[in-house]
N, C-alpha and C. Protein backbone atom coordinates (compact mmCIF):
# COMPACT_ATOMS: atom_id res chain seq x y z
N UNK A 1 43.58 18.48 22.42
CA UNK A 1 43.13 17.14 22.66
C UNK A 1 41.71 17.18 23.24
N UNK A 2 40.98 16.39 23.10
CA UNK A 2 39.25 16.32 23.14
C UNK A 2 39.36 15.05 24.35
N UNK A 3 38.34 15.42 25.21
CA UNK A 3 38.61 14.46 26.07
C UNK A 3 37.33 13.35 25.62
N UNK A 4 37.73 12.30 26.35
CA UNK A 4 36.79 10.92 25.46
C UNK A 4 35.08 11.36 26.79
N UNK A 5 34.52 10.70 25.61
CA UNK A 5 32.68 10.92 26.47
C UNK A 5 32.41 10.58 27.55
N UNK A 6 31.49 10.42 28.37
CA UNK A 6 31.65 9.93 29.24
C UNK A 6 30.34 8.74 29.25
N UNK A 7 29.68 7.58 29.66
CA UNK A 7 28.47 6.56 29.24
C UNK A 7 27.42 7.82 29.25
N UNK A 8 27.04 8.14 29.90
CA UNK A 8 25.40 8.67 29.59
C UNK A 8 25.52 9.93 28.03
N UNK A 9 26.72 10.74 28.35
CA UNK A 9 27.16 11.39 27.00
C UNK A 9 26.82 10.79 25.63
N UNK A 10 27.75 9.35 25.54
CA UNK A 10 27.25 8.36 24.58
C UNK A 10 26.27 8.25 24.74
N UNK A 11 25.74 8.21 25.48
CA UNK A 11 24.64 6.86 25.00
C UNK A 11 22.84 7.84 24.54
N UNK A 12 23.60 9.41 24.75
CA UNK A 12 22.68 10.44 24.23
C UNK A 12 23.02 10.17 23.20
N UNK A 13 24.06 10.45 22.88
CA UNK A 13 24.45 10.74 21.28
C UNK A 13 24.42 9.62 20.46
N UNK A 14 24.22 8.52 21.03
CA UNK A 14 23.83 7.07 19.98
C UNK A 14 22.56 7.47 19.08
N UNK A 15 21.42 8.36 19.31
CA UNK A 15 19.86 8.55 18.54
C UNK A 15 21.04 9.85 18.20
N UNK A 16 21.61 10.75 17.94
CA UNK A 16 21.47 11.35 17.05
C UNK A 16 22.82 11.62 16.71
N UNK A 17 22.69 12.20 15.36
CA UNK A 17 23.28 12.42 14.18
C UNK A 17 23.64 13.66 14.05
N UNK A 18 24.69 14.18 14.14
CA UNK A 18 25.27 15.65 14.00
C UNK A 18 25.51 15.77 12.67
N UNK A 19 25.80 15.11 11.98
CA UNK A 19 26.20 15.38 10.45
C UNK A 19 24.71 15.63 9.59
N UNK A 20 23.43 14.84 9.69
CA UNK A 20 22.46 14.34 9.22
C UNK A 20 21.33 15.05 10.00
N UNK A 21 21.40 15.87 10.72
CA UNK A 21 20.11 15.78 11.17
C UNK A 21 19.17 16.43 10.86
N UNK A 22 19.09 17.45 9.44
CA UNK A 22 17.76 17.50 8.45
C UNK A 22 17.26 16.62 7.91
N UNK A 23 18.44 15.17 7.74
CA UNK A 23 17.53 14.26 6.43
C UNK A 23 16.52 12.92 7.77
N UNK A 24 17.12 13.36 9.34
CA UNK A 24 16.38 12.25 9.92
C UNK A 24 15.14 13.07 11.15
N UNK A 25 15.14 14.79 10.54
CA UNK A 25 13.87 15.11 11.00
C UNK A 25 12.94 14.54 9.95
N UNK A 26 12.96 14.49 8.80
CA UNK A 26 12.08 14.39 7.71
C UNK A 26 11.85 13.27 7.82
N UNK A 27 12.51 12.37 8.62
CA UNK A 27 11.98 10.91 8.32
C UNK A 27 11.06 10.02 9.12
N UNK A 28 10.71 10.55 9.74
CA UNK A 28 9.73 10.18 10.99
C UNK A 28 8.41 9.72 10.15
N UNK A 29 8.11 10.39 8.89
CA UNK A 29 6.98 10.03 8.58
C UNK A 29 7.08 8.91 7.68
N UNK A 30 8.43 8.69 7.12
CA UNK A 30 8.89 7.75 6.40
C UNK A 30 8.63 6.24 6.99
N UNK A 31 9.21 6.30 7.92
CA UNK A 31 9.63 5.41 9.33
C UNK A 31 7.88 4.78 9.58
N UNK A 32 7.27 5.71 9.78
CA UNK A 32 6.31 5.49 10.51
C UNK A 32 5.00 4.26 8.95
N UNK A 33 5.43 4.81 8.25
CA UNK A 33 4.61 3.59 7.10
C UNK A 33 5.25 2.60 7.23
N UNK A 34 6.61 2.38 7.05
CA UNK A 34 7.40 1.56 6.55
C UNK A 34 6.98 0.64 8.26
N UNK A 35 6.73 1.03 9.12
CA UNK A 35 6.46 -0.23 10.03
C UNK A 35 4.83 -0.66 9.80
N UNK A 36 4.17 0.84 10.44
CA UNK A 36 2.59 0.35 9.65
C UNK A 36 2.72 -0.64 8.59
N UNK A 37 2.86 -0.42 7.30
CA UNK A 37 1.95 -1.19 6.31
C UNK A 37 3.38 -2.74 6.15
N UNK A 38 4.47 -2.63 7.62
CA UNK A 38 5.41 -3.67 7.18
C UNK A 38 6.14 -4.02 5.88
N UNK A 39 6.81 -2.87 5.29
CA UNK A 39 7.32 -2.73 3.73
C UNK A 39 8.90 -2.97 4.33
N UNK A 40 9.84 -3.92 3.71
CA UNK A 40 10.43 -4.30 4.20
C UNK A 40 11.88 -3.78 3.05
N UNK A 41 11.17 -2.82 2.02
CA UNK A 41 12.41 -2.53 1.47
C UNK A 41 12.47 -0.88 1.65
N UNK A 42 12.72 0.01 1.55
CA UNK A 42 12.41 1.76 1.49
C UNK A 42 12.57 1.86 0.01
N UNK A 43 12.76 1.05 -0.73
CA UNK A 43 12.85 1.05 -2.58
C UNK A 43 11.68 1.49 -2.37
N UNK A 44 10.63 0.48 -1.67
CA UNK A 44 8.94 0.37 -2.03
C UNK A 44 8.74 2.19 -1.93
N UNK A 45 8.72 2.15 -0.72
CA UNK A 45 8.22 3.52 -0.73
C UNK A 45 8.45 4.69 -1.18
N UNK A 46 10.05 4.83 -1.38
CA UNK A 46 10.31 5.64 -2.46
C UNK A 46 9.72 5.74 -3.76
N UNK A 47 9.42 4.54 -4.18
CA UNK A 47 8.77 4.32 -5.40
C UNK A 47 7.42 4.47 -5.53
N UNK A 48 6.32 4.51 -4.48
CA UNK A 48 5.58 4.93 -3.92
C UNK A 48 5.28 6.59 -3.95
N UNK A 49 5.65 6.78 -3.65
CA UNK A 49 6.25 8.49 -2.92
C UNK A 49 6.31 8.88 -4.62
N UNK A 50 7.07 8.42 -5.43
CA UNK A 50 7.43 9.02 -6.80
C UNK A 50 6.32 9.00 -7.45
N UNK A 51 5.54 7.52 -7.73
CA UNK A 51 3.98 7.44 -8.17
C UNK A 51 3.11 8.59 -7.50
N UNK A 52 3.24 8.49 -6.09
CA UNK A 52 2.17 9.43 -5.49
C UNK A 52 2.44 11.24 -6.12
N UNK A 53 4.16 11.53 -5.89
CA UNK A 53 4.10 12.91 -6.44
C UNK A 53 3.77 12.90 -8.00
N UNK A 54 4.77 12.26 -9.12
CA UNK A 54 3.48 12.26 -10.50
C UNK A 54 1.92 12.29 -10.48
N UNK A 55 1.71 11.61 -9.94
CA UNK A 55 -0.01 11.58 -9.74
C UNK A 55 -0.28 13.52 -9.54
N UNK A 56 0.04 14.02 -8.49
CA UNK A 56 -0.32 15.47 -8.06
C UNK A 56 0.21 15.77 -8.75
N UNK A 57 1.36 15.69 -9.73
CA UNK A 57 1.81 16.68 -10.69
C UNK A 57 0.83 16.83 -11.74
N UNK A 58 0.51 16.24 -12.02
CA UNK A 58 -0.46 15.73 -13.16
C UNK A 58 -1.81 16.17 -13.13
N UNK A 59 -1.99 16.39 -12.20
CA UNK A 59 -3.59 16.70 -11.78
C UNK A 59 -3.28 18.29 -11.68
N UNK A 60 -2.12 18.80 -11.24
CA UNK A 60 -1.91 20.57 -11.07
C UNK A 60 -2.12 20.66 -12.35
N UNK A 61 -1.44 20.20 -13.32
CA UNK A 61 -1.29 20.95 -14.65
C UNK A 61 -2.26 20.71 -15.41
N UNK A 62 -3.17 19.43 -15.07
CA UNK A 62 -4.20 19.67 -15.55
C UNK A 62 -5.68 20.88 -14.88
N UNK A 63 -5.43 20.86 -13.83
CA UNK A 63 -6.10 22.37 -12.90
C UNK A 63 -5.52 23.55 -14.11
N UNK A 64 -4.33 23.40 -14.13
CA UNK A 64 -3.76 25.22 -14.19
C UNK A 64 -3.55 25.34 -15.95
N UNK A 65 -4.50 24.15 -16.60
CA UNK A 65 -4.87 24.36 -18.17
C UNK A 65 -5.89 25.65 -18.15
N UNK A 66 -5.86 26.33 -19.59
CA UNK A 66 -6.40 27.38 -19.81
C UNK A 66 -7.48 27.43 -20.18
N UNK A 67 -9.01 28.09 -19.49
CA UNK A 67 -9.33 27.98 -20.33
C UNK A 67 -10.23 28.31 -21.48
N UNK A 68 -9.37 28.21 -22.59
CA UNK A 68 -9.42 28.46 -23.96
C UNK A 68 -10.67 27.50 -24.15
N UNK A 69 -11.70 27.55 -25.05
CA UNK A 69 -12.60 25.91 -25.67
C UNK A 69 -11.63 24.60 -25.93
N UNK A 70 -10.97 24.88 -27.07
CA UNK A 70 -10.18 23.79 -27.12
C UNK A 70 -9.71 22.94 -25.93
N UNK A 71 -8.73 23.99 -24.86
CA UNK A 71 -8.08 23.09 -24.16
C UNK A 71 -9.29 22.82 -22.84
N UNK A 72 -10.32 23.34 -22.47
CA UNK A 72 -11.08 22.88 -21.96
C UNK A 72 -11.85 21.56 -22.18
N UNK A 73 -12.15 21.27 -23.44
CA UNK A 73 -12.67 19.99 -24.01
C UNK A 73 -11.60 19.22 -23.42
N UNK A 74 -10.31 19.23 -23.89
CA UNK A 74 -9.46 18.53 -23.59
C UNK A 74 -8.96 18.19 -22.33
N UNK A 75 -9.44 19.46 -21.56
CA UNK A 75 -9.17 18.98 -19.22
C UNK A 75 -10.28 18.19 -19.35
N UNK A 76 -11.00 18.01 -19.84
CA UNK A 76 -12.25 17.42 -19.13
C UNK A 76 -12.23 15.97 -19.67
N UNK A 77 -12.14 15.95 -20.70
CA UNK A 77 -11.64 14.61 -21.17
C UNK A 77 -10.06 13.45 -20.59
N UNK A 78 -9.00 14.37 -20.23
CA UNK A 78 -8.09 14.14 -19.17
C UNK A 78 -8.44 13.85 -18.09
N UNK A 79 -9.03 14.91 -17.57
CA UNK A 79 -9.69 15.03 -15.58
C UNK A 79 -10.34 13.23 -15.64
N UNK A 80 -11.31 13.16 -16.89
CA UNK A 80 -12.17 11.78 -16.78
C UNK A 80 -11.49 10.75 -16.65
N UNK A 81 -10.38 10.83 -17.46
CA UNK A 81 -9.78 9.62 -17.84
C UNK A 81 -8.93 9.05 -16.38
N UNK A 82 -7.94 10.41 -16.15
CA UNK A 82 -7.39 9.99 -14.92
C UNK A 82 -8.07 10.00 -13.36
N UNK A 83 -9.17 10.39 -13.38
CA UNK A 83 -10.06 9.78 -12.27
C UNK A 83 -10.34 8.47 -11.93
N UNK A 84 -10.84 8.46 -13.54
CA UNK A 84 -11.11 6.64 -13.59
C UNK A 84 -10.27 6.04 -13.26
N UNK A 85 -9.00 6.34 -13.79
CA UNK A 85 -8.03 5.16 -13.99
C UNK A 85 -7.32 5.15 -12.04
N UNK A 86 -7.53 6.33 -11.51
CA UNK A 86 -7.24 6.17 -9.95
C UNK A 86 -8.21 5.92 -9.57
N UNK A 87 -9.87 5.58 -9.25
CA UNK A 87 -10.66 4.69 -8.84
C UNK A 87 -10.54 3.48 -9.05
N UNK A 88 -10.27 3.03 -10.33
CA UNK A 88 -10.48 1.79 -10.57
C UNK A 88 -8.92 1.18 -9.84
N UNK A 89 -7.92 1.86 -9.84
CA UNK A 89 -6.81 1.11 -8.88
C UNK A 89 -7.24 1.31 -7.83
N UNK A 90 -8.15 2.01 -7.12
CA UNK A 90 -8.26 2.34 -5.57
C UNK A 90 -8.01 3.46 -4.36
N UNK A 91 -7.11 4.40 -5.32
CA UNK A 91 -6.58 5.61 -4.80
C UNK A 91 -7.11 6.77 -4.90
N UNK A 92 -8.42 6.50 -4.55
CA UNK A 92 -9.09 7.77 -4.62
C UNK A 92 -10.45 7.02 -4.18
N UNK A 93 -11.06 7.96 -3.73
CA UNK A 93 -13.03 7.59 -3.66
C UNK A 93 -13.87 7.58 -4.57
N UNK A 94 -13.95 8.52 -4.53
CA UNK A 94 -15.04 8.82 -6.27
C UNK A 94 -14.69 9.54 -7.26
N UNK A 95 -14.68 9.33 -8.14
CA UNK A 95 -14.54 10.49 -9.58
C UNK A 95 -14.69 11.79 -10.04
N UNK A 96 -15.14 12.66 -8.68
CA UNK A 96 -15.77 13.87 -8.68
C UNK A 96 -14.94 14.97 -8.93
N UNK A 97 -13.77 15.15 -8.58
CA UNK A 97 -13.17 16.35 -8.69
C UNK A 97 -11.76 15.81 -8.96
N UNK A 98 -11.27 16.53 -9.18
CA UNK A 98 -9.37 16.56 -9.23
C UNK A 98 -8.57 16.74 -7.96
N UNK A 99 -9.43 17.82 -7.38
CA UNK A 99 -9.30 17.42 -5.77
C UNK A 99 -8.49 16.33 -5.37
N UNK A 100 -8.93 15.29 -5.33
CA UNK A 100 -8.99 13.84 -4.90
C UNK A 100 -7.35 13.51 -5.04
N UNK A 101 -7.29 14.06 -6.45
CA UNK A 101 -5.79 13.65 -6.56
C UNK A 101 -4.70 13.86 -5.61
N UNK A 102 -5.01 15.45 -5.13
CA UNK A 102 -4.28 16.39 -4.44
C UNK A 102 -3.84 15.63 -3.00
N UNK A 103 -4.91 14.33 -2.72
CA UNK A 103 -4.34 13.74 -1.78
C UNK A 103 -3.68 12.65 -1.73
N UNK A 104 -3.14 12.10 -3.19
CA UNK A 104 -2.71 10.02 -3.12
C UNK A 104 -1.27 10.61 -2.46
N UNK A 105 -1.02 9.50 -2.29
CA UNK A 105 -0.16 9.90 -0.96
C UNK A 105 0.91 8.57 -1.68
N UNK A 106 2.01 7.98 -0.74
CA UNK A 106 2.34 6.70 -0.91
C UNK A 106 1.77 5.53 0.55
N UNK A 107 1.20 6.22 1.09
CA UNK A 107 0.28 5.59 2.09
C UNK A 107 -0.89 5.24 1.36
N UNK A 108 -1.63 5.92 -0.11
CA UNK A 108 -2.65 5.44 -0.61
C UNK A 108 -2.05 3.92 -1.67
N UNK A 109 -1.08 3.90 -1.71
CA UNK A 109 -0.55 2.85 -2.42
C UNK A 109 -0.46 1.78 -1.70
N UNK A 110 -0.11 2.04 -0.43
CA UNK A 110 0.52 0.53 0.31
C UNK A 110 -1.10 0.54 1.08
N UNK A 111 -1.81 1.13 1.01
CA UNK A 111 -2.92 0.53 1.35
C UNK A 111 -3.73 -0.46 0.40
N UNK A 112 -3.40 -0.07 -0.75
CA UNK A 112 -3.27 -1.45 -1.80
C UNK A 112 -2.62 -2.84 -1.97
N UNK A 113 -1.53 -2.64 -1.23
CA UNK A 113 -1.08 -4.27 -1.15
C UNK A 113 -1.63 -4.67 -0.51
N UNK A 114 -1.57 -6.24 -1.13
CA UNK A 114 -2.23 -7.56 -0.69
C UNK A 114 -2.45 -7.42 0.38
N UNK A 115 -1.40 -7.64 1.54
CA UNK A 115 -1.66 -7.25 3.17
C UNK A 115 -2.46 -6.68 3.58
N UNK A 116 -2.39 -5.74 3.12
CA UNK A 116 -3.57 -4.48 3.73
C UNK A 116 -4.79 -4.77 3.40
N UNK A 117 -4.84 -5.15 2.08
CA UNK A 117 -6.26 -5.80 1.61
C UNK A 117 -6.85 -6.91 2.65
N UNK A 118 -6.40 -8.05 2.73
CA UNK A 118 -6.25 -8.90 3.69
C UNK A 118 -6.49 -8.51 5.07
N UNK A 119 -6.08 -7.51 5.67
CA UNK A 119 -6.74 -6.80 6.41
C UNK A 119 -7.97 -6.39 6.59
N UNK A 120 -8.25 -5.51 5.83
CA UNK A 120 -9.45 -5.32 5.65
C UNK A 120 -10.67 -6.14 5.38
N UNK A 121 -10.19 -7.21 4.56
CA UNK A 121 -11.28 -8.00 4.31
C UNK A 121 -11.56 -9.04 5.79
N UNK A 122 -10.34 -9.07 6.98
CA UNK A 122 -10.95 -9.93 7.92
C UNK A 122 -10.47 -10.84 7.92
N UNK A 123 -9.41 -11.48 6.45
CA UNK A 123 -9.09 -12.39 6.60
C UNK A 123 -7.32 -12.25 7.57
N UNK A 124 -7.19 -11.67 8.01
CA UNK A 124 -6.06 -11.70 9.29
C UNK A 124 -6.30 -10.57 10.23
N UNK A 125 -5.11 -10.92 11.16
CA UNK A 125 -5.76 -10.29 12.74
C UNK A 125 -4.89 -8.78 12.77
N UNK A 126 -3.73 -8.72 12.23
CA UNK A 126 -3.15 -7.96 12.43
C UNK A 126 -1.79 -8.00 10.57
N UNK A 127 -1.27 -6.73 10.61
CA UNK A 127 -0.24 -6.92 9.60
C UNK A 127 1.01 -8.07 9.29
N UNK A 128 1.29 -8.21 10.36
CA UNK A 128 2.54 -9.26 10.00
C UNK A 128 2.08 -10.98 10.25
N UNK A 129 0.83 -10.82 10.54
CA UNK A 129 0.38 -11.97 9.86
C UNK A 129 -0.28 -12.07 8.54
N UNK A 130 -0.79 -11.02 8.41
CA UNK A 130 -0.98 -11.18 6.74
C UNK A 130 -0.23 -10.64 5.82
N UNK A 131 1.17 -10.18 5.94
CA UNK A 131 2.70 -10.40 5.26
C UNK A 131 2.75 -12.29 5.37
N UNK A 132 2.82 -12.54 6.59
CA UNK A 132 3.22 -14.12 6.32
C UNK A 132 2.71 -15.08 5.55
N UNK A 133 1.18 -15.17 5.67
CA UNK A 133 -0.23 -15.47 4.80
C UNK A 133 0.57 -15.28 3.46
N UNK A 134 0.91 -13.98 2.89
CA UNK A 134 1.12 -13.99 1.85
C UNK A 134 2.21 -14.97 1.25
N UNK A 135 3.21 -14.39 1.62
CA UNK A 135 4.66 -15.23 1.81
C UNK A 135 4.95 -16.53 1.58
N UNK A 136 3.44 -16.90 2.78
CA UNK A 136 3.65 -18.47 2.88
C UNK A 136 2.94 -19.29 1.38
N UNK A 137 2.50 -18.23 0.29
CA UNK A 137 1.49 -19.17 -0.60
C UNK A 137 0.07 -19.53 0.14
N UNK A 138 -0.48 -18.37 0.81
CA UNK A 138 -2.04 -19.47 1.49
C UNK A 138 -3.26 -18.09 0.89
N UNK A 139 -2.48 -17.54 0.50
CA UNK A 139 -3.31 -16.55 -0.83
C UNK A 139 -3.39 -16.33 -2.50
N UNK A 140 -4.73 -16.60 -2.63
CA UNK A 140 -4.56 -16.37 -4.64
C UNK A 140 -5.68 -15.03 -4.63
N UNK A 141 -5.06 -14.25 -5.71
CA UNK A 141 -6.27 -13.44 -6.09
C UNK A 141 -6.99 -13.66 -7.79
N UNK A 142 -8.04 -14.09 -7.93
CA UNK A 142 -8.57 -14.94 -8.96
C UNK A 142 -7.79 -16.46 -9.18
N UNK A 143 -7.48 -16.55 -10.07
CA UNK A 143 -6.66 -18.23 -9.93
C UNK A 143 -5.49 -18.34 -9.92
N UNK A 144 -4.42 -17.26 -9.51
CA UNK A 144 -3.24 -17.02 -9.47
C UNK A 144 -2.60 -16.64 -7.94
N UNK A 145 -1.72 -17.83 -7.43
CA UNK A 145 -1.42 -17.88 -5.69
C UNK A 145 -0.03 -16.50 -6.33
N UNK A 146 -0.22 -15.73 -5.15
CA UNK A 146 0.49 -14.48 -5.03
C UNK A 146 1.25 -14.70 -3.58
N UNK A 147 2.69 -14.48 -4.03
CA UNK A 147 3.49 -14.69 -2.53
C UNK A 147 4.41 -13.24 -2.39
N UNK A 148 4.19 -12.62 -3.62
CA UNK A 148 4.33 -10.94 -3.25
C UNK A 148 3.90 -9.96 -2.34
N UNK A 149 3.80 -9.69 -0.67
CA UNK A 149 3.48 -8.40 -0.30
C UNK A 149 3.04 -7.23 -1.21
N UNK A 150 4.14 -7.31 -2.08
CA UNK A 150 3.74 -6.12 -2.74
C UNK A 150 3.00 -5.79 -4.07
N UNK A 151 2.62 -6.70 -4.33
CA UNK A 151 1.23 -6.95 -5.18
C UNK A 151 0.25 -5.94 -4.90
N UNK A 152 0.28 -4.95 -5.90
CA UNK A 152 -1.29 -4.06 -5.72
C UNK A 152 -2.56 -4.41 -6.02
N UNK A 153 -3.73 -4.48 -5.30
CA UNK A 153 -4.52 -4.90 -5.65
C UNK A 153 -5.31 -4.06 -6.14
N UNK A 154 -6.45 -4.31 -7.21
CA UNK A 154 -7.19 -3.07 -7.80
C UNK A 154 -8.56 -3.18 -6.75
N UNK A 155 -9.33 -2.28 -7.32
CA UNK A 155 -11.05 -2.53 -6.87
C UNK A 155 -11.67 -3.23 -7.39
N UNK A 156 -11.33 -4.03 -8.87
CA UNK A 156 -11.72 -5.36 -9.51
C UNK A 156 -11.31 -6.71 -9.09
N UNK A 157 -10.12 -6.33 -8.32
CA UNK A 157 -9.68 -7.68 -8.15
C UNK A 157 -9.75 -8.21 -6.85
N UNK A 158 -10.66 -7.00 -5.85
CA UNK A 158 -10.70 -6.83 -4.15
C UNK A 158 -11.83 -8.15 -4.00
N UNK A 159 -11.99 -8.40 -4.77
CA UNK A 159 -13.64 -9.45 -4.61
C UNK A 159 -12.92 -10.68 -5.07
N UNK A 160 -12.18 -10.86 -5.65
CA UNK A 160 -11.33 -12.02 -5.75
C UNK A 160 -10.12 -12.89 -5.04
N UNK A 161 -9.69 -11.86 -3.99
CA UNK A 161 -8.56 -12.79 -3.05
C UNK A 161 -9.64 -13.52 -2.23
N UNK A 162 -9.14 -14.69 -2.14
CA UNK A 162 -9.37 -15.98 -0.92
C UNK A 162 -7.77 -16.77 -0.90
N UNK A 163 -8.89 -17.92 0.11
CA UNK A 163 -7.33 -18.65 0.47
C UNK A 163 -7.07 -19.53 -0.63
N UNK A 164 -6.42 -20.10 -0.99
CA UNK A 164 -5.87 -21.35 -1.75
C UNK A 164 -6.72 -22.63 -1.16
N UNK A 165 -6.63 -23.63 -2.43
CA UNK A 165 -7.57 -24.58 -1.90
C UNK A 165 -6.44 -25.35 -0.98
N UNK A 166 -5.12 -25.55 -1.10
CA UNK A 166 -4.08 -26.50 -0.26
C UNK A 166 -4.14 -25.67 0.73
N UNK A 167 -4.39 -24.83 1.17
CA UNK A 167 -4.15 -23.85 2.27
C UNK A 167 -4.73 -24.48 3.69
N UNK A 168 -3.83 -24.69 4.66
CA UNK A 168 -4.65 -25.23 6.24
C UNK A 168 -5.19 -24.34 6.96
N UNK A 169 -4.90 -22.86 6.65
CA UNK A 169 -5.62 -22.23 6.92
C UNK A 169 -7.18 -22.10 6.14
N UNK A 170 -7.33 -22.44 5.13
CA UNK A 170 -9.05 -22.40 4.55
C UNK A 170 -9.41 -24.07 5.14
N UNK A 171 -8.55 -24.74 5.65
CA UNK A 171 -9.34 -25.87 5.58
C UNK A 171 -9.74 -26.02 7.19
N UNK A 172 -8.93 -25.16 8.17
CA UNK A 172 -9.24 -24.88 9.46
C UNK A 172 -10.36 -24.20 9.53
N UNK A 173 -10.72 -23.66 8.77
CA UNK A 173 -11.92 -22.32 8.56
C UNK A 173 -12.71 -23.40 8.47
N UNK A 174 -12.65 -23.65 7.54
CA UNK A 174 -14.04 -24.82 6.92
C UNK A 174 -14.41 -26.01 7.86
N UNK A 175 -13.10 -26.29 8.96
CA UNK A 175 -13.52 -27.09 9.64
C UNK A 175 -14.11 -26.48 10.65
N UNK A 176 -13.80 -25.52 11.34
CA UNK A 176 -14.62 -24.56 12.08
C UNK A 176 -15.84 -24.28 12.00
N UNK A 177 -16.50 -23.82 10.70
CA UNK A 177 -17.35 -23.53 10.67
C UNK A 177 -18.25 -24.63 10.42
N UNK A 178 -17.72 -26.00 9.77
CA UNK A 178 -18.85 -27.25 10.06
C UNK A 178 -19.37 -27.20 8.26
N UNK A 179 -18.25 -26.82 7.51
CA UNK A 179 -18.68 -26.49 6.03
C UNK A 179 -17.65 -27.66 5.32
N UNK A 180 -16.85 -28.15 5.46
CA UNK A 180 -16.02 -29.35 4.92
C UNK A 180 -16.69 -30.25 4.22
N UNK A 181 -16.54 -30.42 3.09
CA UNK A 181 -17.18 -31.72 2.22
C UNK A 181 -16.44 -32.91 2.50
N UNK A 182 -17.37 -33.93 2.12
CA UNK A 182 -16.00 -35.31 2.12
C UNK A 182 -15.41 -35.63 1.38
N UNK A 183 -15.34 -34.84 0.39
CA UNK A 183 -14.74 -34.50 -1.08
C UNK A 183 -13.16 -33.73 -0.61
N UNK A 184 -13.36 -33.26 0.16
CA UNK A 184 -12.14 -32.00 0.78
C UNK A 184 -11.32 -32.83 1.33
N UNK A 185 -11.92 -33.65 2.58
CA UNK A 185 -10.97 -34.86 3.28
C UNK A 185 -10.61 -35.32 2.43
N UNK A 186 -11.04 -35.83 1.41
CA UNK A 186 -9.44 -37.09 0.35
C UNK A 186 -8.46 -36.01 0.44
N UNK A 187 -8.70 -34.49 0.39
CA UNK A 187 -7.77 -33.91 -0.40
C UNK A 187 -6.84 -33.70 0.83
């Protein structure tokens, strides 16, 4: 017979996991985005995480091509293509090496959603107000209102989020700053 715990016993053993506790050392880093960038499903990031490892797979095997002429023409024409195509989404800096790849992460992804963008651009103070911003409809990127968090944004389309014209937040701005038409008041 096992004698029962005693409170402080419990209340150690409430944080951990005797059955599990390889899969919740590994997760600390998991944990730690999923509050940062406020992702409210772990689908996201898994799915994330899967994009990010294809990405490095892709870039090894194009490194560890041979090379032969043929297949050299052919890394270099690859290397180009998939540089571009990760600049122009945002996950990378510049086009220079393959390198680059070796680091997208799924932290380089969720630094692409809307939120984060929104961040950066100034237009909110902190993350879980610009989750709400989104949420609430008081964001479009080009002429299309986005109430997805998880909307990636590209580097083409970073110059295009503002607020919505119904938005009280753009019309608080505008009244702030002393920029309001009297065209705006009817509205």
């Amino acid at each position: 017979m096992v004698r029962q715990l005693k409170f402080h016993e419990r209340k150690l053993l409430k944080r951990l996991s005797l059955v599990r506790w390889e899969a919740a050392a590994g997760n600390a880093g998991e944990v730690r985005v999923l509050r940062r960038y406020r992702l409210p499903r772990r689908e996201d990031y898994a799915r994330y995480n899967q994009l990010s490892r294809g990405v490095r797979e892709v870039a090894r095997r194009l490194r560890d091509l041979g090379e032969a002429p043929a297949s050299a023409a052919f890394r270099a024409r690859a290397t180009a293509a998939l540089l571009a195509k990760l600049h122009a989404l945002g996950l990378v800096g510049s086009r220079r090496s393959l390198e680059q790849c070796e680091r997208v992460s799924a932290s380089s992804f969720c630094r692409r959603r809307l939120p984060a963008v929104l961040l950066r651009l100034r237009m909110a103070q902190h993350m879980k107000a610009a989750v709400a911003f989104v949420e609430q409809g008081h964001v479009r990127v080009g002429p299309r209102v986005v109430t997805d968090p998880a909307f990636l944004v590209t580097r083409a389309m970073e110059d295009f989020v503002t607020w919505t014209d119904a938005s009280r937040i753009r019309r608080h701005l505008l009244d702030y700053n002393q920029e309001r038409d009297d065209f705006d008041l009817a509205a």
